[in-house]
PDB file of N, CA and C in Angstrom:
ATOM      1  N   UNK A   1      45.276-116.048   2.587  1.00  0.00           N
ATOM      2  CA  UNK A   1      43.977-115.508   2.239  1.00  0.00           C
ATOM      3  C   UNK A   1      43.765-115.658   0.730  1.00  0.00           C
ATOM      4  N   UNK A   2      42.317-116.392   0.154  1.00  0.00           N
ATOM      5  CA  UNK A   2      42.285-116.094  -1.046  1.00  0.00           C
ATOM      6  C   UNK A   2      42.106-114.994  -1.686  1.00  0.00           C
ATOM      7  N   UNK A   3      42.170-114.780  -3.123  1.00  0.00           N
ATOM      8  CA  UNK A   3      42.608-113.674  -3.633  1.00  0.00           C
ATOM      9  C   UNK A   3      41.091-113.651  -4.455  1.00  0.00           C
ATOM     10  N   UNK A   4      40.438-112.302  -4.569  1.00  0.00           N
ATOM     11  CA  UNK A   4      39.161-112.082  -4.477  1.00  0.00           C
ATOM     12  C   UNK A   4      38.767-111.935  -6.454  1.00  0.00           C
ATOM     13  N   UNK A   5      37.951-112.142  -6.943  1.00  0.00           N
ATOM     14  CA  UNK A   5      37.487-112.005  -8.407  1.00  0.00           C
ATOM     15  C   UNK A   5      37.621-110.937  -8.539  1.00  0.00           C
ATOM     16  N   UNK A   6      38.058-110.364  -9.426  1.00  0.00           N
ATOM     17  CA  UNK A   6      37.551-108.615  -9.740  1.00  0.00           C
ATOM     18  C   UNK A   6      36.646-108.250 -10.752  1.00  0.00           C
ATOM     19  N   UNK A   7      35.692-108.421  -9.848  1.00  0.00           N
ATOM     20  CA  UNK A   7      34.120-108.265 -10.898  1.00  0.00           C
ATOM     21  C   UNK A   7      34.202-107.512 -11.787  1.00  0.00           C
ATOM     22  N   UNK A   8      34.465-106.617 -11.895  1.00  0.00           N
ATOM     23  CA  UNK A   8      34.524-105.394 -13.392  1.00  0.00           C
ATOM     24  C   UNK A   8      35.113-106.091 -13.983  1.00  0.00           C
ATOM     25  N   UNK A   9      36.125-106.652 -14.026  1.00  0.00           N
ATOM     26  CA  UNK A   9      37.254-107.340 -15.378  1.00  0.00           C
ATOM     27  C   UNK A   9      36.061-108.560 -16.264  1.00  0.00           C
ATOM     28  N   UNK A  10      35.440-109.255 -14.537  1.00  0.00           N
ATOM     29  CA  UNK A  10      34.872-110.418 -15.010  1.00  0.00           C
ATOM     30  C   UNK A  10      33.654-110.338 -16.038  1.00  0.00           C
ATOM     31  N   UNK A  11      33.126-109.242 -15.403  1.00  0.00           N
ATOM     32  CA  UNK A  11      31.847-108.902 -16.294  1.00  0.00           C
ATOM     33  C   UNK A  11      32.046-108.179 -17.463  1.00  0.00           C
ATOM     34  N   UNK A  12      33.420-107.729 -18.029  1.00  0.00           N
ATOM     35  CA  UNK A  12      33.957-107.080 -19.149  1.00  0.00           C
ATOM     36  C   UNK A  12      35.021-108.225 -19.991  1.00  0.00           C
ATOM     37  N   UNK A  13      35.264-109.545 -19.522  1.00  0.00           N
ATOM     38  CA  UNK A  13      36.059-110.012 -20.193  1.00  0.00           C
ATOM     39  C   UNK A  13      35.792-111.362 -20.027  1.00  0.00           C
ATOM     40  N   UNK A  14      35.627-112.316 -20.786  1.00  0.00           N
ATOM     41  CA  UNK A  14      35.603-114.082 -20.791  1.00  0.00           C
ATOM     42  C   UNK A  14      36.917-114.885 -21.515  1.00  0.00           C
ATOM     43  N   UNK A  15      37.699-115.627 -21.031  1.00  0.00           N
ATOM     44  CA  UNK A  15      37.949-116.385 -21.153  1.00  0.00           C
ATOM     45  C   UNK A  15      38.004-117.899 -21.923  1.00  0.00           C
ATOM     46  N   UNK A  16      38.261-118.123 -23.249  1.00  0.00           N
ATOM     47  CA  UNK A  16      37.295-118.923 -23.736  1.00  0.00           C
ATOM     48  C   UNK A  16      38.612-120.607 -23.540  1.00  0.00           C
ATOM     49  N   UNK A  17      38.421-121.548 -24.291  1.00  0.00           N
ATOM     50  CA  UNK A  17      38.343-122.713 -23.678  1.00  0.00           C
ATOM     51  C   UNK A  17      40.053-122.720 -24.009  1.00  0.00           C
ATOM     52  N   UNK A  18      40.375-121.946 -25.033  1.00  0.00           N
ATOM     53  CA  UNK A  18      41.941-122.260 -25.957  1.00  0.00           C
ATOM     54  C   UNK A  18      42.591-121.345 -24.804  1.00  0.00           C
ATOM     55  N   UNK A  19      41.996-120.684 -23.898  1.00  0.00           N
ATOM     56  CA  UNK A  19      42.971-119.318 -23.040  1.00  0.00           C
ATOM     57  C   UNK A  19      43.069-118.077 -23.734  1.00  0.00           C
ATOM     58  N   UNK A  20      42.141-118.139 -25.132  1.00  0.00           N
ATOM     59  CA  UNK A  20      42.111-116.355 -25.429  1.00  0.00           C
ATOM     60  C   UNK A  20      41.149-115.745 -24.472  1.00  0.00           C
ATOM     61  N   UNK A  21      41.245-114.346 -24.765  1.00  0.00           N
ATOM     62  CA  UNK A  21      40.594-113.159 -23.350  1.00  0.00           C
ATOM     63  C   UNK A  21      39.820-112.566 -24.489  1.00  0.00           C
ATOM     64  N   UNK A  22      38.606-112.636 -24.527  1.00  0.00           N
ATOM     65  CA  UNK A  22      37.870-111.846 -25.642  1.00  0.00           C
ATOM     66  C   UNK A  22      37.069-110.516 -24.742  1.00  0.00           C
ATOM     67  N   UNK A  23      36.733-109.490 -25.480  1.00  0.00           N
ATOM     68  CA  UNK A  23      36.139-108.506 -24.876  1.00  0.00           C
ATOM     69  C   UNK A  23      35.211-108.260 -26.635  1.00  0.00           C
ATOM     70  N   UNK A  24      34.554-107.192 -26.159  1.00  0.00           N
ATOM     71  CA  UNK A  24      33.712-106.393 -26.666  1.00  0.00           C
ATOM     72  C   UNK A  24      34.271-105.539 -27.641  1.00  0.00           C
ATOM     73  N   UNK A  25      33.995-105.065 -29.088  1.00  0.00           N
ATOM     74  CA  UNK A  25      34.604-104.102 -29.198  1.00  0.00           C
ATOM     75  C   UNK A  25      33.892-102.815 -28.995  1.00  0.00           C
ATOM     76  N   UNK A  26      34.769-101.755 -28.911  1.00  0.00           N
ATOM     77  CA  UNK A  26      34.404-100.928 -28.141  1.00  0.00           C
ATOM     78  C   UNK A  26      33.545 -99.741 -29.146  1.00  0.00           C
ATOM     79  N   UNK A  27      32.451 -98.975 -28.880  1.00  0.00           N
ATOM     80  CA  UNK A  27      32.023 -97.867 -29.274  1.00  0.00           C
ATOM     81  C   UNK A  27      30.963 -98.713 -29.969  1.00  0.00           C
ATOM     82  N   UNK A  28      29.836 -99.084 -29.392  1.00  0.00           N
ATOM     83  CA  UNK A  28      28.786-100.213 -29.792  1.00  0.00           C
ATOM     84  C   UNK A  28      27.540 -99.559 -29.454  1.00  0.00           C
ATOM     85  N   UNK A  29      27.440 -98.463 -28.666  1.00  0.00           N
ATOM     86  CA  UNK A  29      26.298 -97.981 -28.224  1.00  0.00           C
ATOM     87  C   UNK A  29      25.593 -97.217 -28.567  1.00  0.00           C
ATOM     88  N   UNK A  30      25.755 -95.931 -29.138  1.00  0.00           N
ATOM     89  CA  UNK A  30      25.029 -95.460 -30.587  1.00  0.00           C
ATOM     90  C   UNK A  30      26.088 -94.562 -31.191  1.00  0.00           C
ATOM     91  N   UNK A  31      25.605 -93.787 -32.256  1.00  0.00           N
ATOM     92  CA  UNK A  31      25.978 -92.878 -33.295  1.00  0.00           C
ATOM     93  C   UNK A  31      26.589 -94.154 -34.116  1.00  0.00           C
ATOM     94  N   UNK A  32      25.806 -95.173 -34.695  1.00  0.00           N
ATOM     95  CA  UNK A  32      26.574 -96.099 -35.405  1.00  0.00           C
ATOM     96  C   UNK A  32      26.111 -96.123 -37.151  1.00  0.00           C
ATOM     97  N   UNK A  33      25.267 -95.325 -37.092  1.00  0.00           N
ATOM     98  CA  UNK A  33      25.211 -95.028 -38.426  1.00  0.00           C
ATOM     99  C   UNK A  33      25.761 -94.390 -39.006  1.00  0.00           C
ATOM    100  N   UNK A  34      26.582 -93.111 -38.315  1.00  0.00           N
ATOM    101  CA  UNK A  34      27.569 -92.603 -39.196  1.00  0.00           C
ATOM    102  C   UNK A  34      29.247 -93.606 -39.830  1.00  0.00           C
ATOM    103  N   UNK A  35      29.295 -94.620 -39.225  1.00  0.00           N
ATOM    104  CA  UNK A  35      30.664 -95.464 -39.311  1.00  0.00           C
ATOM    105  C   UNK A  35      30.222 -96.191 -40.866  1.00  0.00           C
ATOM    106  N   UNK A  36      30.922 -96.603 -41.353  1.00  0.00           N
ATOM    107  CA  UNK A  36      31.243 -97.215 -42.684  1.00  0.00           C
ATOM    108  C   UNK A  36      30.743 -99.224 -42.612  1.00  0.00           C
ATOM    109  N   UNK A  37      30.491 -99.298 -43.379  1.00  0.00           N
ATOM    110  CA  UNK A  37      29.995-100.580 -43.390  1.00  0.00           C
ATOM    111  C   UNK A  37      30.880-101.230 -42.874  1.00  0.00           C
ATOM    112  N   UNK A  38      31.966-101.269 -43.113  1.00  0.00           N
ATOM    113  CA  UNK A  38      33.362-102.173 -42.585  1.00  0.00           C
ATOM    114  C   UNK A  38      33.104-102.154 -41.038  1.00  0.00           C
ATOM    115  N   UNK A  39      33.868-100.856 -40.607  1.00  0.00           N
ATOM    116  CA  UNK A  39      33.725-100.597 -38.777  1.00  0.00           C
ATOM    117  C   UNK A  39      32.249-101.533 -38.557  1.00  0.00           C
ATOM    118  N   UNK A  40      30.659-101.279 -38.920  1.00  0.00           N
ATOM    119  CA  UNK A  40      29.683-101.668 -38.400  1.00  0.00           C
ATOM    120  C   UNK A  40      30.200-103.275 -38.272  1.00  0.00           C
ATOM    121  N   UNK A  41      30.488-104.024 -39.255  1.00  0.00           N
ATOM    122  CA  UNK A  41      30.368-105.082 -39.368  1.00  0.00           C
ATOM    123  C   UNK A  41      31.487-106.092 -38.503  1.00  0.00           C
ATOM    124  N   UNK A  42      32.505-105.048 -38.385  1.00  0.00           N
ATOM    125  CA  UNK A  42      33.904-105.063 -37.367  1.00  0.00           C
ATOM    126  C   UNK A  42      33.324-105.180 -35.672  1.00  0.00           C
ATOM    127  N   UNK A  43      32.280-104.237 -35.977  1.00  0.00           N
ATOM    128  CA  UNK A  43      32.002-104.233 -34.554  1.00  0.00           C
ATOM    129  C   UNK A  43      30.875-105.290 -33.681  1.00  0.00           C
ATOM    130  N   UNK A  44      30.681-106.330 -34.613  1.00  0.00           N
ATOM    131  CA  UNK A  44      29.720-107.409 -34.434  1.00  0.00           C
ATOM    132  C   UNK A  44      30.278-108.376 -33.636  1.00  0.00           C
ATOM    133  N   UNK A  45      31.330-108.214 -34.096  1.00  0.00           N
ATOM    134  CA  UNK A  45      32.042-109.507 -33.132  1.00  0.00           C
ATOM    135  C   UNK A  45      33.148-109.021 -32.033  1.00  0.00           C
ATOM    136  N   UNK A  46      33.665-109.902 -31.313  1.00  0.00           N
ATOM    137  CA  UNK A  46      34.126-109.687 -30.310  1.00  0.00           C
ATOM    138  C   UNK A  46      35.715-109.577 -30.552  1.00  0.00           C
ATOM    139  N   UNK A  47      36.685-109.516 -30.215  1.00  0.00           N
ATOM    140  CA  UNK A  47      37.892-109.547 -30.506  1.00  0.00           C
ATOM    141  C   UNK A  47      38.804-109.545 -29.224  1.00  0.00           C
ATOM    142  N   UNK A  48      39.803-110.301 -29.562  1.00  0.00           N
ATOM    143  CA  UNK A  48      40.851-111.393 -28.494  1.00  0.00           C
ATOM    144  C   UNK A  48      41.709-109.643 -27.840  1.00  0.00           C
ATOM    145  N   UNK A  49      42.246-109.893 -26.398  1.00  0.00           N
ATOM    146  CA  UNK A  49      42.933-109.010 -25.952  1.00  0.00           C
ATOM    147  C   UNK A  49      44.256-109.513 -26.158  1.00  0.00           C
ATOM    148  N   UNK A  50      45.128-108.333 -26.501  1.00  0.00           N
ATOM    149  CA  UNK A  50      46.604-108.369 -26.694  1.00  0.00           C
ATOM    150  C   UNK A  50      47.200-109.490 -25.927  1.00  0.00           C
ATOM    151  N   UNK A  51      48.345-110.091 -26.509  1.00  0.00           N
ATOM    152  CA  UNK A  51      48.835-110.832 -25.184  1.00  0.00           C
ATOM    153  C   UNK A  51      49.594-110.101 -24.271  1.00  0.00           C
ATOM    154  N   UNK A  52      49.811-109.206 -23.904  1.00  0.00           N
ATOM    155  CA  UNK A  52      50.585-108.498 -23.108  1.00  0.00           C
ATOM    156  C   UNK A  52      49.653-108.690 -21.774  1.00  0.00           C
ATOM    157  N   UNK A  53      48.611-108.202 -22.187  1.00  0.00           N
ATOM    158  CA  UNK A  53      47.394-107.869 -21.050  1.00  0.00           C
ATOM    159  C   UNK A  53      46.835-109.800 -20.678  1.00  0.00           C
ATOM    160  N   UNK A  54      46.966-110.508 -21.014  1.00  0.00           N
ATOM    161  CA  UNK A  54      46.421-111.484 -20.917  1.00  0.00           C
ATOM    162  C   UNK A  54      46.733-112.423 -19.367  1.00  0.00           C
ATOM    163  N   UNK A  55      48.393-112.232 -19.154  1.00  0.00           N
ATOM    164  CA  UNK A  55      48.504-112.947 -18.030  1.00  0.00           C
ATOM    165  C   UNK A  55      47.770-111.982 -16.892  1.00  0.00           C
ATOM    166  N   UNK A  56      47.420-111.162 -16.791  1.00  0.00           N
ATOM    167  CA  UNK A  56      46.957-109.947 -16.290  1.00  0.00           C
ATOM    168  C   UNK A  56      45.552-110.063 -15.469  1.00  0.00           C
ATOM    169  N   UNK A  57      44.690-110.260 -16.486  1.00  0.00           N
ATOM    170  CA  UNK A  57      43.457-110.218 -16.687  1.00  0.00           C
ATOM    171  C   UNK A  57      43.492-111.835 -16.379  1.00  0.00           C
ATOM    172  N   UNK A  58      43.962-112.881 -16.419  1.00  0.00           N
ATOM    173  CA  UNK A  58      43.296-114.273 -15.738  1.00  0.00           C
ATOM    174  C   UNK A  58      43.675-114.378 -14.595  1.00  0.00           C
ATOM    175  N   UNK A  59      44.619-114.049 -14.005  1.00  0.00           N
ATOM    176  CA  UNK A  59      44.725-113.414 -12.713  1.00  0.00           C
ATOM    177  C   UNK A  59      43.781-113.271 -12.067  1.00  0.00           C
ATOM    178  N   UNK A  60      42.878-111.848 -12.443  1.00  0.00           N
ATOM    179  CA  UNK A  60      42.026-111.232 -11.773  1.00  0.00           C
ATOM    180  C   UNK A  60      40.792-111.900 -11.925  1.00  0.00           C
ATOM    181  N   UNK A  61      41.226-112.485 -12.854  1.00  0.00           N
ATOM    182  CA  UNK A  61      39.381-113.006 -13.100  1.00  0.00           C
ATOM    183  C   UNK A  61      39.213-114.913 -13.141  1.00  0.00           C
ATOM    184  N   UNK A  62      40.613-115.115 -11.814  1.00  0.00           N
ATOM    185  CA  UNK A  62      40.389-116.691 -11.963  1.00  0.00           C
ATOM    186  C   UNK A  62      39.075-116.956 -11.141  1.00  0.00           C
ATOM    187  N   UNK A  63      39.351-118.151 -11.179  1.00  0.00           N
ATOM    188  CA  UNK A  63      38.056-119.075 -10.667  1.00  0.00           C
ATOM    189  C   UNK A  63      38.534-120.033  -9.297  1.00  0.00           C
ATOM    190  N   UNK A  64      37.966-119.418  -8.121  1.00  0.00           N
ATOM    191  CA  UNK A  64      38.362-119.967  -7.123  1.00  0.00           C
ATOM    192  C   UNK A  64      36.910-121.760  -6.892  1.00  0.00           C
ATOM    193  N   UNK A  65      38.310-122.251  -6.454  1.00  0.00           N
ATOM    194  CA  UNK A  65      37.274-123.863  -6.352  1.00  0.00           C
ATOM    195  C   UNK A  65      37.445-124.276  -4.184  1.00  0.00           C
TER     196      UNK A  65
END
């Protein structure tokens, strides 16, 4: 039996072409004016998941052909 996508991971995490796992960083949704210019500007971009978690997460979120 194939082994099914796990949509939450998929729609929370991409894959990019080198095999890093990028996500979101987290706490993006408001009260962002109180954070410091640094954090705001930290939080613009996306940032790679640990490698620990990585064989993990492509697992769940391969791509069946």
């Amino acid at each position: 039996m194939k082994t099914k996508t796990h949509q939450a991971t998929a729609k929370r995490l991409k894959v990019t072409k080198t095999g890093k796992v990028m996500k979101r960083y987290a706490g993006q949704d408001h009260f962002n004016t109180r954070d410091p210019g640094k954090i705001t500007r930290k939080k613009r971009r996306d940032v790679s998941l640990s490698e620990s978690y990585t064989k993990t997460v492509k697992m769940l979120i391969q791509k069946q052909k």
